[in-house]
PDB file of N, CA and C in Angstrom:
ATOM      1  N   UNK A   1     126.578  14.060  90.332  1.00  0.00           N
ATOM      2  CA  UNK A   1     126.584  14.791  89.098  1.00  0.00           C
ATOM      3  C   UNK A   1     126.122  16.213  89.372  1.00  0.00           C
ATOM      4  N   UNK A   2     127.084  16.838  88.887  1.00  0.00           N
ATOM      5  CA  UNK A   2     126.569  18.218  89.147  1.00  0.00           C
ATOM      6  C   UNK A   2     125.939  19.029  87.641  1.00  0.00           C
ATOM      7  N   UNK A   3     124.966  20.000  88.312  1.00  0.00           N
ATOM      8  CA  UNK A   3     123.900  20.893  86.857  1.00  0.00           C
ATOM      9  C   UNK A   3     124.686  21.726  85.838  1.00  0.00           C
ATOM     10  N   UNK A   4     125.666  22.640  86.518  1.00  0.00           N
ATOM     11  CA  UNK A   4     126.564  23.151  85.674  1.00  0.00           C
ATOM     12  C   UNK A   4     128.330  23.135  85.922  1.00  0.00           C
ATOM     13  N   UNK A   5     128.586  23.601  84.518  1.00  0.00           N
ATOM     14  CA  UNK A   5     130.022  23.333  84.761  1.00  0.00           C
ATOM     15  C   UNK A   5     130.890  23.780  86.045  1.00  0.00           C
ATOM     16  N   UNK A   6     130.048  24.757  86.754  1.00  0.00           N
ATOM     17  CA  UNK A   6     130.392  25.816  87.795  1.00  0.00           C
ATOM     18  C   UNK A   6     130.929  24.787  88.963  1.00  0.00           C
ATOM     19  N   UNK A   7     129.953  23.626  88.193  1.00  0.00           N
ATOM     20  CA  UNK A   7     130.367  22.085  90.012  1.00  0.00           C
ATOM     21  C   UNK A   7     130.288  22.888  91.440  1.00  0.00           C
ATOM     22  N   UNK A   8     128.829  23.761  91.082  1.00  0.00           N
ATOM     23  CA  UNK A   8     127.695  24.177  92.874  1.00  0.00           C
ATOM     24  C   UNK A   8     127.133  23.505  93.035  1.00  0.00           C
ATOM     25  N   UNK A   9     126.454  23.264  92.205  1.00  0.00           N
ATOM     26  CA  UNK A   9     124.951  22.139  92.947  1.00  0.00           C
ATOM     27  C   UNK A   9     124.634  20.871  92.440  1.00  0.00           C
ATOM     28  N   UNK A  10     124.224  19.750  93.231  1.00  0.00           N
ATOM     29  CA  UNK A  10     124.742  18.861  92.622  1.00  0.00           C
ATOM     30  C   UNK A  10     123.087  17.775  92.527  1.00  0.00           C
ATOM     31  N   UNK A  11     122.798  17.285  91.453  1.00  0.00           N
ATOM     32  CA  UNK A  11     121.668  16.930  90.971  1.00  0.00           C
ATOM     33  C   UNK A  11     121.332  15.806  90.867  1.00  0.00           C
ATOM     34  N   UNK A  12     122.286  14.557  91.033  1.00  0.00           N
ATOM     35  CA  UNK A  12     121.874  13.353  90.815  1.00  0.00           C
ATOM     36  C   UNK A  12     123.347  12.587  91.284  1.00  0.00           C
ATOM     37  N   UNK A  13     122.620  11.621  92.180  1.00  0.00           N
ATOM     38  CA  UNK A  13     123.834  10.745  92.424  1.00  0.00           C
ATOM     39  C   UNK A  13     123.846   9.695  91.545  1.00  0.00           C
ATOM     40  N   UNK A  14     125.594   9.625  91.533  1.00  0.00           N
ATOM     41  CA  UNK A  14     126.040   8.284  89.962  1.00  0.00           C
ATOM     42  C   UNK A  14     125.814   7.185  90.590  1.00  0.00           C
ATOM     43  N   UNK A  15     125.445   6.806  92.083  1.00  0.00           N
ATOM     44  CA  UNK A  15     125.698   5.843  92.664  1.00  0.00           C
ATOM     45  C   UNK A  15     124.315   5.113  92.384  1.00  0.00           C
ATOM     46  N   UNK A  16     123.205   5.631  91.743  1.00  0.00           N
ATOM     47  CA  UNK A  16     121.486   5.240  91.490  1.00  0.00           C
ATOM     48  C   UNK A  16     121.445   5.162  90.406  1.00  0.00           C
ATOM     49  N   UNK A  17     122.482   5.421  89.416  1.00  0.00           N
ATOM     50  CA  UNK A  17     122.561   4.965  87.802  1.00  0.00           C
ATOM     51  C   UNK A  17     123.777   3.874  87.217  1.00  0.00           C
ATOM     52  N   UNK A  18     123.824   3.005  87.988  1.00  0.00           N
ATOM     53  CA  UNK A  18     125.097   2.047  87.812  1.00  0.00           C
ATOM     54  C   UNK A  18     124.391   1.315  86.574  1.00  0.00           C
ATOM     55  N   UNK A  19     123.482   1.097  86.198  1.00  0.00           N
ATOM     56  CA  UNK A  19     122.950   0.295  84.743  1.00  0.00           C
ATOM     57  C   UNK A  19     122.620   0.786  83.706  1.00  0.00           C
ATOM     58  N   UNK A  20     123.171   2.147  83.852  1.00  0.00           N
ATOM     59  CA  UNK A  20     122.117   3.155  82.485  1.00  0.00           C
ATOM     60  C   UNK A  20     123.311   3.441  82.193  1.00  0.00           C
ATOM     61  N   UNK A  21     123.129   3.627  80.477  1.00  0.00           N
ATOM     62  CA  UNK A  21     123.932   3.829  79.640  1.00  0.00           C
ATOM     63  C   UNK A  21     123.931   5.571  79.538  1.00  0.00           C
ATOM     64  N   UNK A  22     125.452   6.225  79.422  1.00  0.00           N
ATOM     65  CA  UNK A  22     125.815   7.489  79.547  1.00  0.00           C
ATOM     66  C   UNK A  22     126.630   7.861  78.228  1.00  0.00           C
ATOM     67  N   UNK A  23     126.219   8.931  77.334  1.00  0.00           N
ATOM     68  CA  UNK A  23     127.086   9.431  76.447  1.00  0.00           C
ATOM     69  C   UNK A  23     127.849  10.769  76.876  1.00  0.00           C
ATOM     70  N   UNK A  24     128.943  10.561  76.725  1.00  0.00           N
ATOM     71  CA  UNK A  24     129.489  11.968  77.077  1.00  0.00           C
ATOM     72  C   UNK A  24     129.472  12.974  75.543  1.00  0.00           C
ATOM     73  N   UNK A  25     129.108  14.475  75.970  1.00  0.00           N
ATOM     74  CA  UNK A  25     129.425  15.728  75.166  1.00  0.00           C
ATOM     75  C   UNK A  25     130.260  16.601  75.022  1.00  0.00           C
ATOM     76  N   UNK A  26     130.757  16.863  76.750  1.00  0.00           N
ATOM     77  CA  UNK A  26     131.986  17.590  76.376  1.00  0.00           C
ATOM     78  C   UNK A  26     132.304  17.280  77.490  1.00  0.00           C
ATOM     79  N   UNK A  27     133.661  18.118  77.792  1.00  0.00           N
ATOM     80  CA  UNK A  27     134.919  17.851  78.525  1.00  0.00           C
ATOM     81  C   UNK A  27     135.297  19.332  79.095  1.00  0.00           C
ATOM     82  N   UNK A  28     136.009  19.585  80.596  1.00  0.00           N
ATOM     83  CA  UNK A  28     136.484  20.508  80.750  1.00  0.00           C
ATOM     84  C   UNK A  28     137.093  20.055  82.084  1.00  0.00           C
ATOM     85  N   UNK A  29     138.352  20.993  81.738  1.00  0.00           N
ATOM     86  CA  UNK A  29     139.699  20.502  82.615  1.00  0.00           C
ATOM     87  C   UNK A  29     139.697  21.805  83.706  1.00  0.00           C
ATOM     88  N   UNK A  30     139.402  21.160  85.079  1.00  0.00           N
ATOM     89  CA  UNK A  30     139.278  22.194  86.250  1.00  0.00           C
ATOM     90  C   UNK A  30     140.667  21.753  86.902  1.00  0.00           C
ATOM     91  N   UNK A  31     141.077  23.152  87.500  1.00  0.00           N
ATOM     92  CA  UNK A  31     142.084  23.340  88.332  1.00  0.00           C
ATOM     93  C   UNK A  31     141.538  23.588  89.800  1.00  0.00           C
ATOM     94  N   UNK A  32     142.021  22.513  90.686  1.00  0.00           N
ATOM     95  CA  UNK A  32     141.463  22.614  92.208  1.00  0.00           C
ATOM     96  C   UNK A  32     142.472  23.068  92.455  1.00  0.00           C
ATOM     97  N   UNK A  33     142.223  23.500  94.370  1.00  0.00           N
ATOM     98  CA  UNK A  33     143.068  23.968  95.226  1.00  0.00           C
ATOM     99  C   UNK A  33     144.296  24.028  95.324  1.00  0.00           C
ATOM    100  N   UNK A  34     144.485  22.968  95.167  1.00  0.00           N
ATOM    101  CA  UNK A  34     146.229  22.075  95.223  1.00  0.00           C
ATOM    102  C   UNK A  34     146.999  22.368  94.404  1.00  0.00           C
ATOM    103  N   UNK A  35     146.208  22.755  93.099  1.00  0.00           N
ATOM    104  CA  UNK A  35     146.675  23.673  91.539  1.00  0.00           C
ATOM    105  C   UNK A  35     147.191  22.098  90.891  1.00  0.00           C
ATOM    106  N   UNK A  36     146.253  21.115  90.843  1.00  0.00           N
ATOM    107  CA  UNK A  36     146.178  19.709  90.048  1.00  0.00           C
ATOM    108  C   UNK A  36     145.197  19.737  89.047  1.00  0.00           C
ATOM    109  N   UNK A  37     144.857  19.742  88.055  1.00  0.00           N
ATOM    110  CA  UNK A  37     143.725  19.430  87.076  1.00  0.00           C
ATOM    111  C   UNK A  37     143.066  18.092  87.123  1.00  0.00           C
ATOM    112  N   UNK A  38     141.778  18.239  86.907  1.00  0.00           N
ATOM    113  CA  UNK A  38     140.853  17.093  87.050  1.00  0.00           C
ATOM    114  C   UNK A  38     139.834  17.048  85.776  1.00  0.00           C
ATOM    115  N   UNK A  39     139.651  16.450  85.000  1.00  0.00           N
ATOM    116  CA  UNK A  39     138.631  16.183  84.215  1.00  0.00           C
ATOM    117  C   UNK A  39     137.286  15.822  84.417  1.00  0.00           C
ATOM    118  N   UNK A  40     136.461  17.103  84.347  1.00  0.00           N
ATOM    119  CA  UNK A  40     135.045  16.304  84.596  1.00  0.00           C
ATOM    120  C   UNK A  40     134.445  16.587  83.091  1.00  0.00           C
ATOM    121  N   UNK A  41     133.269  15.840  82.564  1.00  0.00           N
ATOM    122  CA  UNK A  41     132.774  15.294  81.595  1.00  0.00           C
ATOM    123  C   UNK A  41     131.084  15.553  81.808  1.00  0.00           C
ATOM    124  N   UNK A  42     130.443  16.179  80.679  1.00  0.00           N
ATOM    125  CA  UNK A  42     129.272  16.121  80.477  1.00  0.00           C
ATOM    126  C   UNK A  42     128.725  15.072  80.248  1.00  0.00           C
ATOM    127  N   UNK A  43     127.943  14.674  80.303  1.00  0.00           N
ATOM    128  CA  UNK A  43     127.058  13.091  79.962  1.00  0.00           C
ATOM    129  C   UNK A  43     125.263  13.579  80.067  1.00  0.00           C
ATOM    130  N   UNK A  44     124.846  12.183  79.379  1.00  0.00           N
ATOM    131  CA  UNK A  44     123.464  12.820  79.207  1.00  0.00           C
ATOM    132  C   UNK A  44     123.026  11.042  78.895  1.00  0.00           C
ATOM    133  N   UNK A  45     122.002  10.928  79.740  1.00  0.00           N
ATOM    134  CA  UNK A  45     121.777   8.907  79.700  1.00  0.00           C
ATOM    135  C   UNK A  45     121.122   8.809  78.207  1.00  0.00           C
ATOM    136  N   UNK A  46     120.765   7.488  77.601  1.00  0.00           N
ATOM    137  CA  UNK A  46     120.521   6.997  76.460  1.00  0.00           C
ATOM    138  C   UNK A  46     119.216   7.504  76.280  1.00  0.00           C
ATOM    139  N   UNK A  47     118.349   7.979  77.705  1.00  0.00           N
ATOM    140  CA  UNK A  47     116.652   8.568  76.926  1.00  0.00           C
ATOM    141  C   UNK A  47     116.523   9.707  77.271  1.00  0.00           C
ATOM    142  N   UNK A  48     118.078  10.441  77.898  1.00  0.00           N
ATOM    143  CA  UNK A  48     117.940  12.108  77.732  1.00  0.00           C
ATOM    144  C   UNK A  48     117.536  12.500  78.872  1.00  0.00           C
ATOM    145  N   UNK A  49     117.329  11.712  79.851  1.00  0.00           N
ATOM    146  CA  UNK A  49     116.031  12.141  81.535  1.00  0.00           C
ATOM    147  C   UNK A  49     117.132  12.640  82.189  1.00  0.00           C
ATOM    148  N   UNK A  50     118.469  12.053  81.919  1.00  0.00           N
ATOM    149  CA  UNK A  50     119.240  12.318  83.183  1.00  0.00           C
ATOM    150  C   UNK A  50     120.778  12.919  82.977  1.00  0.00           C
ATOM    151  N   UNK A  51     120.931  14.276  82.812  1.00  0.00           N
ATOM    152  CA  UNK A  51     122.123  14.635  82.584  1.00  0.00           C
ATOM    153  C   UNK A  51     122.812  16.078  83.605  1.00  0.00           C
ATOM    154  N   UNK A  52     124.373  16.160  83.370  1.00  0.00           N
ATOM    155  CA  UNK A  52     124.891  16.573  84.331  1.00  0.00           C
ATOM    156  C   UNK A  52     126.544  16.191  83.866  1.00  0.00           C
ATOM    157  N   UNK A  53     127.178  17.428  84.756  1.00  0.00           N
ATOM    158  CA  UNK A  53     128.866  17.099  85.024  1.00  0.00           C
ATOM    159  C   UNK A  53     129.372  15.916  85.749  1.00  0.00           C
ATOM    160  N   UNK A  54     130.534  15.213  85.688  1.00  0.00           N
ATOM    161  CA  UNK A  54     130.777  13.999  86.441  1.00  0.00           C
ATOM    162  C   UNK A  54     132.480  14.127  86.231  1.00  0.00           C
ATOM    163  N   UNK A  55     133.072  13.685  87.507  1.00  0.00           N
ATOM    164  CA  UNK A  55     134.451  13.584  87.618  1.00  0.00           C
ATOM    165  C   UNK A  55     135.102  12.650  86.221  1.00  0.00           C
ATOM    166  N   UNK A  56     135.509  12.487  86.123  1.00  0.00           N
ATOM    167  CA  UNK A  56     135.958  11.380  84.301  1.00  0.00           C
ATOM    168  C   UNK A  56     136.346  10.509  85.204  1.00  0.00           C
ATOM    169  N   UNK A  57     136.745  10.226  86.592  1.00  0.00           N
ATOM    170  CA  UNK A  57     137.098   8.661  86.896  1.00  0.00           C
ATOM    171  C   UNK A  57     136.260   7.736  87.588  1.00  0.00           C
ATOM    172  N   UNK A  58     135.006   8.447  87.453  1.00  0.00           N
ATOM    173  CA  UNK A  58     134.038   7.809  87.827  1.00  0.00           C
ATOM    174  C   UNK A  58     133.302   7.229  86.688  1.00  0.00           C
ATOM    175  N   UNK A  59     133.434   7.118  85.291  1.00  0.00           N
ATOM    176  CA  UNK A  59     133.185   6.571  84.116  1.00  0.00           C
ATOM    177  C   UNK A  59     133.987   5.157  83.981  1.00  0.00           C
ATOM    178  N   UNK A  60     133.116   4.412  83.072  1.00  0.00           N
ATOM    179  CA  UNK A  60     133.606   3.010  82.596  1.00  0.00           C
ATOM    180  C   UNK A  60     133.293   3.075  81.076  1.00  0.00           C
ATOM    181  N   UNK A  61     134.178   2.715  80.340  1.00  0.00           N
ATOM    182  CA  UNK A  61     133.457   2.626  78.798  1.00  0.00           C
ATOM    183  C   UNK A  61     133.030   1.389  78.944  1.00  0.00           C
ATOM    184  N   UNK A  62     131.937   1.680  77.611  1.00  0.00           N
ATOM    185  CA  UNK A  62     131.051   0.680  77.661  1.00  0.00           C
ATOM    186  C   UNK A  62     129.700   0.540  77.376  1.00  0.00           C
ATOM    187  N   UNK A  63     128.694  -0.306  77.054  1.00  0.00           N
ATOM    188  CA  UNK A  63     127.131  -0.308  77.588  1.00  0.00           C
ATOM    189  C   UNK A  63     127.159  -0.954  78.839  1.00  0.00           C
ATOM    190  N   UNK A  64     125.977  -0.448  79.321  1.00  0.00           N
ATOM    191  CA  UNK A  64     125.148  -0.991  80.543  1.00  0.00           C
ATOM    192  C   UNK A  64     125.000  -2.394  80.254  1.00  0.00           C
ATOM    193  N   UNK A  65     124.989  -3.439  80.655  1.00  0.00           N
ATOM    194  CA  UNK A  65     124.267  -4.279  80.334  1.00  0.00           C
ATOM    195  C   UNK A  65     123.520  -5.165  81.937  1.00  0.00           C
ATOM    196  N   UNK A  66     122.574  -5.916  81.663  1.00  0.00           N
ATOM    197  CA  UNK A  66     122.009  -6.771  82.855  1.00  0.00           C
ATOM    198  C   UNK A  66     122.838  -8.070  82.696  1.00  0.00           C
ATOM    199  N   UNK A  67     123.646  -8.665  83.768  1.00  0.00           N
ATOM    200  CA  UNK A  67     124.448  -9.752  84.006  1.00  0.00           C
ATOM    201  C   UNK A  67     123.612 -11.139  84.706  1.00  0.00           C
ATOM    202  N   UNK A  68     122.301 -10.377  85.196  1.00  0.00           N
ATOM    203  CA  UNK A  68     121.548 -11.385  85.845  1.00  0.00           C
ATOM    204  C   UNK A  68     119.828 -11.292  86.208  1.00  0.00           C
ATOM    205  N   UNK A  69     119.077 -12.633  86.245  1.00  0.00           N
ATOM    206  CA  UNK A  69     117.870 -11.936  86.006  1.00  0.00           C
ATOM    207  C   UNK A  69     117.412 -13.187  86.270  1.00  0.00           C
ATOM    208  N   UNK A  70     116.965 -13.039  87.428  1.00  0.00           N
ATOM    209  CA  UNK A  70     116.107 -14.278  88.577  1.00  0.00           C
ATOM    210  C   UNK A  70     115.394 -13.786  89.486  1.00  0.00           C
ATOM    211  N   UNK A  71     114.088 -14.241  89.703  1.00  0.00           N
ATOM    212  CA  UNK A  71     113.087 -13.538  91.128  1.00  0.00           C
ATOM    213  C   UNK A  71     112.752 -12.207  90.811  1.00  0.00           C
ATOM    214  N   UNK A  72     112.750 -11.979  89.534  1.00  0.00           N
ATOM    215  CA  UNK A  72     112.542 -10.334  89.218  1.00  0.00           C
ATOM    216  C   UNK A  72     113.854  -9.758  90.029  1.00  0.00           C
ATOM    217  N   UNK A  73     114.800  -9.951  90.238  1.00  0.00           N
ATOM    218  CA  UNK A  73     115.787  -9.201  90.981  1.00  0.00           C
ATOM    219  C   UNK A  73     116.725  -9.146  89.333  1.00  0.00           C
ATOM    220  N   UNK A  74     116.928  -7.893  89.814  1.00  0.00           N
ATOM    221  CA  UNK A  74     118.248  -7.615  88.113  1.00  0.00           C
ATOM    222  C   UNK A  74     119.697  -7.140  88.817  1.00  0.00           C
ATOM    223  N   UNK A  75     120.388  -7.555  88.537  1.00  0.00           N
ATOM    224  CA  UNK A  75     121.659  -7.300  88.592  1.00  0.00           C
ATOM    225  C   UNK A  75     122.364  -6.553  87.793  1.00  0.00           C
ATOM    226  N   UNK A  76     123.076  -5.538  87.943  1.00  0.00           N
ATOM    227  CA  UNK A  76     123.678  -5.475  87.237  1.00  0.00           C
ATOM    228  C   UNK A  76     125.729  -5.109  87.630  1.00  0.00           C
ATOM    229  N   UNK A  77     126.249  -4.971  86.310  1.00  0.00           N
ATOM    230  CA  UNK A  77     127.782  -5.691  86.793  1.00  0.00           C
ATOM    231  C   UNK A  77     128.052  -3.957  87.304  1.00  0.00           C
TER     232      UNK A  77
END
């Protein structure tokens, strides 16, 4: 996830928030190299701690939810 729309610096990996719920705010359609458009998407998690730009195909609609919950180990889908 990157801090601003500019997509320089990049602030939080999506790969450490697979269970937290994300609302998106806005939308903006970048033109890369190749001259292809890509949609990346503002988002901001459900208690506000964690927000940032994100590619749109790295999104799932949906809530978060926990699928499993044994040994204190949580799963999620």
């Amino acid at each position: 996830m990157y801090s601003s729309n500019r997509l320089t610096k990049m602030v939080h990996n999506g790969a450490n928030y697979r269970g937290t719920t994300f609302y998106t705010y806005r939308q903006a359609q970048v033109t890369r190299s190749n001259k292809k458009t890509t949609a990346y998407v503002y988002i901001r998690s459900a208690n506000g701690r964690v927000a940032g730009w994100i590619w749109k195909g790295y999104l799932k609609a949906g809530k978060a939810t926990v699928t499993n919950v044994s040994n204190k180990k949580v799963t999620f889908r």
